[in-house]
N, C-alpha and C. Protein backbone atom coordinates (compact mmCIF):
# COMPACT_ATOMS: atom_id res chain seq x y z
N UNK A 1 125.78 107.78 101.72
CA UNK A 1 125.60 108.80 102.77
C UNK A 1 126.82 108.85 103.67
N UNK A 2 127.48 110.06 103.69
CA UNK A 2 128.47 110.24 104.09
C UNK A 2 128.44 110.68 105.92
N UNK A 3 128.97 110.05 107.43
CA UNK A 3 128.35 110.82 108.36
C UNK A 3 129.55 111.84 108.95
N UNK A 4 129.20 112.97 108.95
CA UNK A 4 130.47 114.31 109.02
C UNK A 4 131.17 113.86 110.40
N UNK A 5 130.63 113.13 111.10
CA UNK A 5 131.84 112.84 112.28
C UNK A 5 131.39 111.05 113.03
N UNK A 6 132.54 110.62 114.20
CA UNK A 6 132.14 109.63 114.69
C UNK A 6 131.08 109.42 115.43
N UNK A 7 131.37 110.65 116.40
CA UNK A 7 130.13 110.58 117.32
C UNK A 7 128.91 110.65 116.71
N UNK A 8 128.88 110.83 115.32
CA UNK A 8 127.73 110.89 114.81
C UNK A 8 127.03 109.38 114.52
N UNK A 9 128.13 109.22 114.04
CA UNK A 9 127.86 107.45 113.87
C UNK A 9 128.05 106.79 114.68
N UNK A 10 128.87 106.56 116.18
CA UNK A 10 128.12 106.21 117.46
C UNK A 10 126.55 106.28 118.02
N UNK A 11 126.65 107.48 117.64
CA UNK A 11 125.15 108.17 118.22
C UNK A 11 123.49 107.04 117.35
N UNK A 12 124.25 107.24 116.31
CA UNK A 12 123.53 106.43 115.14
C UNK A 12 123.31 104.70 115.55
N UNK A 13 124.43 104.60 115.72
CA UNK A 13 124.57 103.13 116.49
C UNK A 13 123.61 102.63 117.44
N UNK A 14 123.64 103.67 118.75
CA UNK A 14 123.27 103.76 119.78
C UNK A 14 121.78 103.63 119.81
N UNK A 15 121.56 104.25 118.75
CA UNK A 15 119.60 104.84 118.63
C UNK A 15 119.51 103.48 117.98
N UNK A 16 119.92 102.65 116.72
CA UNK A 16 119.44 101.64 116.23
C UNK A 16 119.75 100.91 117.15
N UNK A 17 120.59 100.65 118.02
CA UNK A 17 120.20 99.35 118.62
C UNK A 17 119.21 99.16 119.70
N UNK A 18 119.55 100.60 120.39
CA UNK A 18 117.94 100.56 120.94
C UNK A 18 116.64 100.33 120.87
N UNK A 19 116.39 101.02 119.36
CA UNK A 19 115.53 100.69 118.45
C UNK A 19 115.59 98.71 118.37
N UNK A 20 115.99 97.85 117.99
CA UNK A 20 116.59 97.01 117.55
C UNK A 20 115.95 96.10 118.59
N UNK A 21 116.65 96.21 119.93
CA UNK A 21 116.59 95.66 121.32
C UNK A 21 114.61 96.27 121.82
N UNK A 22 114.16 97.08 121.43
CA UNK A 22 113.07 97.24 121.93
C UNK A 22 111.83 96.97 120.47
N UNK A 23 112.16 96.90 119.63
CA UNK A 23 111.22 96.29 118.15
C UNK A 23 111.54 94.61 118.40
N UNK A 24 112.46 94.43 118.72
CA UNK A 24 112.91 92.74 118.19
C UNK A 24 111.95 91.48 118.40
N UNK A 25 111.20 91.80 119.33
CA UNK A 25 110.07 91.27 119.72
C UNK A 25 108.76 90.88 118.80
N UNK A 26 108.46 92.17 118.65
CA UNK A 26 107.34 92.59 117.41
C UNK A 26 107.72 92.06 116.48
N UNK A 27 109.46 92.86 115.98
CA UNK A 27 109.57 92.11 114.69
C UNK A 27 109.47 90.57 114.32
N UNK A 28 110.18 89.33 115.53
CA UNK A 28 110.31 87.93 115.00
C UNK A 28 108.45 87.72 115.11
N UNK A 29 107.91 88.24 115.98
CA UNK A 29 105.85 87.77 115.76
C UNK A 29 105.72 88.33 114.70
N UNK A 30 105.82 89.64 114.00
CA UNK A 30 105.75 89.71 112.94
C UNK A 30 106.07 88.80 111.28
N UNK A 31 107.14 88.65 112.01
CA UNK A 31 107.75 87.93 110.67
C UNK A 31 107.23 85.99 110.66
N UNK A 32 106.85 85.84 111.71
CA UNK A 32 105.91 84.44 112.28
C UNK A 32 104.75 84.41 111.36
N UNK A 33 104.37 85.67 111.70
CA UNK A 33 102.86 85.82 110.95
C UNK A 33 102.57 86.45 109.45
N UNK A 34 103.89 86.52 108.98
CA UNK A 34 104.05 86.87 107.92
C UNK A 34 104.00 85.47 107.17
N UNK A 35 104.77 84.92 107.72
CA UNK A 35 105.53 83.52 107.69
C UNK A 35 104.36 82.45 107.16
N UNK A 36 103.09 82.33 108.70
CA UNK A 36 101.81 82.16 108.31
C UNK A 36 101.17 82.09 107.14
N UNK A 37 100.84 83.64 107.23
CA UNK A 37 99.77 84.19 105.99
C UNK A 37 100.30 82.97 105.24
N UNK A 38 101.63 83.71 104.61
CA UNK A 38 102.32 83.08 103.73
C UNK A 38 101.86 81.61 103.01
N UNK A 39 102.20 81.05 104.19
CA UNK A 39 101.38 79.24 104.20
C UNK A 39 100.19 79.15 103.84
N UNK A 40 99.22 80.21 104.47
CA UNK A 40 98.07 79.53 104.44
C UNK A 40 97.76 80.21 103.18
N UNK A 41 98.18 81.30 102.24
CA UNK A 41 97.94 81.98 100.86
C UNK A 41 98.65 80.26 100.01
N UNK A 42 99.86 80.17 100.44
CA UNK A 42 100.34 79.03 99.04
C UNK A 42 99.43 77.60 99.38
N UNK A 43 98.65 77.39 100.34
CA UNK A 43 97.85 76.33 100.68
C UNK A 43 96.77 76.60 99.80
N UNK A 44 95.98 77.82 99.94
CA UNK A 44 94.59 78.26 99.45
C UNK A 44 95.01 78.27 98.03
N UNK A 45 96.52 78.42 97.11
CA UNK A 45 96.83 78.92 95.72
C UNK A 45 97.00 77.52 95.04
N UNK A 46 97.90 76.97 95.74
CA UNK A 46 98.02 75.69 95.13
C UNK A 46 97.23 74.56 95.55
């Protein structure tokens, strides 16, 4: 994907890190509890 200018890809920048800085939270509890499951599925499998 090609982006037709900089400011475009500044702009792009700008929104993901915002994005980034306001998910980042959610995401590492997320990925905790992913993390979890995880354990307690290979506990219950093996």
């Amino acid at each position: 994907m090609k982006l037709k200018s900089v400011d475009q890809y500044q702009a792009l920048k700008i929104a993901k890190t915002h994005l980034n800085v306001t998910n980042n939270k959610h995401f590492i509890n997320t990925l905790i509890s992913l993390k979890i499951n995880l354990g307690t599925l290979l506990l219950l499998i093996g």
